[in-house]
N, C-alpha and C. Protein backbone atom coordinates (compact mmCIF):
# COMPACT_ATOMS: atom_id res chain seq x y z
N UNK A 1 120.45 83.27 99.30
CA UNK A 1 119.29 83.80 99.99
C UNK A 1 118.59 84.82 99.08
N UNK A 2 117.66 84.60 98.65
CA UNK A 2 116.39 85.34 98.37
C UNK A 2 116.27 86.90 99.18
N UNK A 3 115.85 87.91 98.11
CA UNK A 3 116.15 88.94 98.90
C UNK A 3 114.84 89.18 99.28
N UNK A 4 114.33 89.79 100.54
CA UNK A 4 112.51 90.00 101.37
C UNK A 4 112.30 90.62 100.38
N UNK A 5 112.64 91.79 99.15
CA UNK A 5 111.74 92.53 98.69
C UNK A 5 111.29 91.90 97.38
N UNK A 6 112.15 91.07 96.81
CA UNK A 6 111.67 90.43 95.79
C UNK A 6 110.70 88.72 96.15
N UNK A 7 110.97 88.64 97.61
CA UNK A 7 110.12 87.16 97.84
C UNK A 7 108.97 87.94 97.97
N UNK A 8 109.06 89.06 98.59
CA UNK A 8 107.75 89.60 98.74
C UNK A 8 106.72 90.02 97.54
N UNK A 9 107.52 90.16 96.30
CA UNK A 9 106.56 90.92 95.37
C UNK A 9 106.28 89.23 94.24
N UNK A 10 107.10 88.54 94.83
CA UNK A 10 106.78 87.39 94.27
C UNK A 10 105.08 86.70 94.96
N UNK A 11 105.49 86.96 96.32
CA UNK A 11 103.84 86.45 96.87
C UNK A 11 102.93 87.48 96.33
N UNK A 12 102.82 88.68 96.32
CA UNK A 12 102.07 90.19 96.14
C UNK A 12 101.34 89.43 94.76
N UNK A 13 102.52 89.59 93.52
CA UNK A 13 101.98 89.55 92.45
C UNK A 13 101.67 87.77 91.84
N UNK A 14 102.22 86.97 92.91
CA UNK A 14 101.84 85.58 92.64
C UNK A 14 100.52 84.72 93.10
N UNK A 15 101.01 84.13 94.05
CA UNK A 15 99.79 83.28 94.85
C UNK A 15 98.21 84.15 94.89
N UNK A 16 99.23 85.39 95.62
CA UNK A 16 97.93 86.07 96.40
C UNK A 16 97.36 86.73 94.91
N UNK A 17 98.02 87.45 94.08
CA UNK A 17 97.31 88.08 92.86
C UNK A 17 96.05 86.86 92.10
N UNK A 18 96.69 85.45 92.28
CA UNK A 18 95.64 84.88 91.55
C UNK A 18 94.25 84.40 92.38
N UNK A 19 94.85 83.80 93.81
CA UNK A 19 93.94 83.71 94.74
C UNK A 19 93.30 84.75 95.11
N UNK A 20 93.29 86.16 95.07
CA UNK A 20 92.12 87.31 95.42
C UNK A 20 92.09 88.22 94.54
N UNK A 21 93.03 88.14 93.14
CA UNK A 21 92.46 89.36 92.07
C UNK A 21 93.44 90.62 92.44
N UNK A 22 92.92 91.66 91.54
CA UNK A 22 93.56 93.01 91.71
C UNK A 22 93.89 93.57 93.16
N UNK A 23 94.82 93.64 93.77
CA UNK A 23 95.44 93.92 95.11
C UNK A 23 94.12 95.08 95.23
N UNK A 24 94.26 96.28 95.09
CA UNK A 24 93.58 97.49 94.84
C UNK A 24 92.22 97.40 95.77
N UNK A 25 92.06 96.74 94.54
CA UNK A 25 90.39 96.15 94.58
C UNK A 25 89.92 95.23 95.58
N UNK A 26 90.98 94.06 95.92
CA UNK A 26 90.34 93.50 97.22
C UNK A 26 90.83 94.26 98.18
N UNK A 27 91.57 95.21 98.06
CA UNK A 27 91.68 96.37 99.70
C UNK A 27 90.54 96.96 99.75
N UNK A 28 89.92 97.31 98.47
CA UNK A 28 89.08 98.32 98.45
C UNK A 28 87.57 97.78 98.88
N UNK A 29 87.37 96.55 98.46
CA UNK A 29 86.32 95.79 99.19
C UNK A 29 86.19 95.53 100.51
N UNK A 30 87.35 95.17 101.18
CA UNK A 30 87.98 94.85 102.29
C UNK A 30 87.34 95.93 103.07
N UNK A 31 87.54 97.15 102.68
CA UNK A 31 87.73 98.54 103.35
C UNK A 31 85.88 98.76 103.54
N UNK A 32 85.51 98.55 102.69
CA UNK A 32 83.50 98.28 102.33
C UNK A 32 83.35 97.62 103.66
N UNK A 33 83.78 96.45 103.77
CA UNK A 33 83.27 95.35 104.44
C UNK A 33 83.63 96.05 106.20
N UNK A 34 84.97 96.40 106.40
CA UNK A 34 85.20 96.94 107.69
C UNK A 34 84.91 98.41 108.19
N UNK A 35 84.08 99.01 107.15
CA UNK A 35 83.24 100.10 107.24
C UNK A 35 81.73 99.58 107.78
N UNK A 36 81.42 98.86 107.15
CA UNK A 36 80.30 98.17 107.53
C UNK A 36 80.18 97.53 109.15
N UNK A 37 81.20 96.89 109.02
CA UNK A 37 81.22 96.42 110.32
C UNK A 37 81.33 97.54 111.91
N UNK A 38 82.37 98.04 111.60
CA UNK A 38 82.68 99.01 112.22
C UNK A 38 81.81 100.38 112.54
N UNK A 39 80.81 100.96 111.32
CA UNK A 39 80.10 101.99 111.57
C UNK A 39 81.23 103.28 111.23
N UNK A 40 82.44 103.09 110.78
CA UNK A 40 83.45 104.10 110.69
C UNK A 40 83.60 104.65 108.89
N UNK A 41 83.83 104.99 108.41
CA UNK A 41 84.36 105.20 106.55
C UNK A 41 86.27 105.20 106.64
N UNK A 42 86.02 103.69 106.53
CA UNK A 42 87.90 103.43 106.46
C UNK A 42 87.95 103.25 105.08
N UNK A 43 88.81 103.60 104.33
CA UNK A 43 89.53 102.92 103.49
C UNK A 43 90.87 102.00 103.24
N UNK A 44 90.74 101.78 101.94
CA UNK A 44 91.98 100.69 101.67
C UNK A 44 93.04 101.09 102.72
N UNK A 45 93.71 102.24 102.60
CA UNK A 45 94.62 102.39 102.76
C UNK A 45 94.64 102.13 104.33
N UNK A 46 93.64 102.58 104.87
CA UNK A 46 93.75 102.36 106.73
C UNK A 46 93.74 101.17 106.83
N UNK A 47 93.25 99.82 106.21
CA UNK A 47 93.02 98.79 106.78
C UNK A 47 94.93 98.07 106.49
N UNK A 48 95.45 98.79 105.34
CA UNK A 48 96.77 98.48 104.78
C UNK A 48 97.91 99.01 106.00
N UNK A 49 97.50 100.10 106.40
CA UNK A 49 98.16 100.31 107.68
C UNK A 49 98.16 99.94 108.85
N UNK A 50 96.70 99.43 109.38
CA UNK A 50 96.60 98.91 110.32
C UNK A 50 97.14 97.25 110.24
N UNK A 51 97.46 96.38 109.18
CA UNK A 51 97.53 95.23 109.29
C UNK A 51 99.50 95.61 108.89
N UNK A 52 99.92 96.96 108.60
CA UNK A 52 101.23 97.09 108.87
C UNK A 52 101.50 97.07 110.26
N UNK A 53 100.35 97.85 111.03
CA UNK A 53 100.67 98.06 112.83
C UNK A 53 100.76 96.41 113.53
N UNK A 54 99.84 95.69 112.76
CA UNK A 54 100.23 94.52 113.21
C UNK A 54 101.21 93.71 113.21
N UNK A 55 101.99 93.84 112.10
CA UNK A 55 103.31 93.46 111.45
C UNK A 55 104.41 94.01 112.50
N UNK A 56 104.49 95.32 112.96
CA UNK A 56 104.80 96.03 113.65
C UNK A 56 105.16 95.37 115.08
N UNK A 57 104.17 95.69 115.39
CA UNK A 57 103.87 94.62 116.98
C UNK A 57 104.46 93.04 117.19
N UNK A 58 104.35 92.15 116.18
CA UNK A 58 104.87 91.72 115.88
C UNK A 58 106.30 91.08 116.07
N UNK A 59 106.60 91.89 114.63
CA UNK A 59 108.04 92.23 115.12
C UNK A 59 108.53 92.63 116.43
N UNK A 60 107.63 93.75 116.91
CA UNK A 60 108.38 93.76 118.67
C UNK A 60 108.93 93.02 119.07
N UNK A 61 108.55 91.47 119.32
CA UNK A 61 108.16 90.86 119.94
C UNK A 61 109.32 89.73 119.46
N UNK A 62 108.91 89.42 117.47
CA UNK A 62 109.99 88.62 117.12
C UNK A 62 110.65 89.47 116.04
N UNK A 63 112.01 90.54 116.51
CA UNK A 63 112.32 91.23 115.48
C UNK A 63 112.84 90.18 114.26
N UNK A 64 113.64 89.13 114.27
CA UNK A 64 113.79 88.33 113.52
C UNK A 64 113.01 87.19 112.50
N UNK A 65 111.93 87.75 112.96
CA UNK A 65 110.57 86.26 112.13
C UNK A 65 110.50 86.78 110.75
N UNK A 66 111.25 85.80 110.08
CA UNK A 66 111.46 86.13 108.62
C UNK A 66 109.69 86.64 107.94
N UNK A 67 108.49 85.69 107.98
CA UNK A 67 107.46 86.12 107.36
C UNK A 67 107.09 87.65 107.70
N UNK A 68 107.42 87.75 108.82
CA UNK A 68 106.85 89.26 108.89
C UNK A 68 107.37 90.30 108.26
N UNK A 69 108.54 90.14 108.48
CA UNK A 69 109.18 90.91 107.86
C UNK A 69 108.98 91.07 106.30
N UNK A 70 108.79 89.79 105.52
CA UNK A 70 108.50 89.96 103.87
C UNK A 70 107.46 90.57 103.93
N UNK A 71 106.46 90.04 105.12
CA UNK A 71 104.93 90.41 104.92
C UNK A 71 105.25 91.95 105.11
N UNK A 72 105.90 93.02 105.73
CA UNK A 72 105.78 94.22 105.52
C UNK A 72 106.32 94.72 104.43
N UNK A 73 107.46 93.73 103.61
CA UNK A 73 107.66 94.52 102.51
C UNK A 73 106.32 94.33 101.63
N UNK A 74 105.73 92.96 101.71
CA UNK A 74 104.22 93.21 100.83
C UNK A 74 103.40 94.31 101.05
N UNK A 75 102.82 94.75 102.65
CA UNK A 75 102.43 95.58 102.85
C UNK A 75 102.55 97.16 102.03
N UNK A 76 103.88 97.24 102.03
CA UNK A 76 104.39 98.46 101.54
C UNK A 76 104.02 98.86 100.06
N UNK A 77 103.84 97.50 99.49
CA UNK A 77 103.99 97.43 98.07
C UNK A 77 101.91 97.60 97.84
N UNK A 78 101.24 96.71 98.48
CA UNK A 78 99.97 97.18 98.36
C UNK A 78 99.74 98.50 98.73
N UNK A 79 100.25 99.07 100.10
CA UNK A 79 100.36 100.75 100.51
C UNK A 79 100.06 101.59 99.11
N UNK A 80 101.26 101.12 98.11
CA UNK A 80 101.60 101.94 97.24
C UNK A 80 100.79 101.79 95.72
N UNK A 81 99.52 100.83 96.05
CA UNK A 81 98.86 100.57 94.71
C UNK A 81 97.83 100.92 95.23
N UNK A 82 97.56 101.11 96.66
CA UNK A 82 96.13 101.73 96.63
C UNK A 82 96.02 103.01 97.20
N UNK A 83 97.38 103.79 97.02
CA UNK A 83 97.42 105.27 96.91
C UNK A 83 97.26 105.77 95.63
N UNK A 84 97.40 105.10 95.02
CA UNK A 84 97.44 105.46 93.67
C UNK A 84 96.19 106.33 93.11
């Protein structure tokens, strides 16, 4: 078995790095776009937390659902590139 934190940084820095570019940077666009929408000044990092709260909830619900769970170790790992 594959350990969640390394499947996770395998999707982080694999699929998703080539399919959307610099993590950072598409949070940081991301964050443009749901400012816009919203009328609020969010950044990366809120939209990185809020799609952790979702992960969250989630889990409530299925503490065992393997994707979510990797998906929050991804989370964690973008958290930590667009604090930077």
């Amino acid at each position: 078995m594959t350990s969640i934190l390394l499947e996770a940084e395998a999707i982080v820095n694999g699929p998703r790095a080539a399919d959307y570019g610099d993590a950072a940077e598409n949070w940081a666009n991301t964050a443009r776009i749901a400012s816009a929408i919203t009328g609020l000044n969010l950044e990366a990092v809120d939209l990185v937390l809020i799609m952790m709260a979702v992960k969250l909830a989630r889990l409530r619900t299925t503490p065992n659902h393997h994707d979510s769970i990797v998906d929050m170790a991804g989370y964690a790992e973008i958290l930590s590139r667009v604090t930077k």
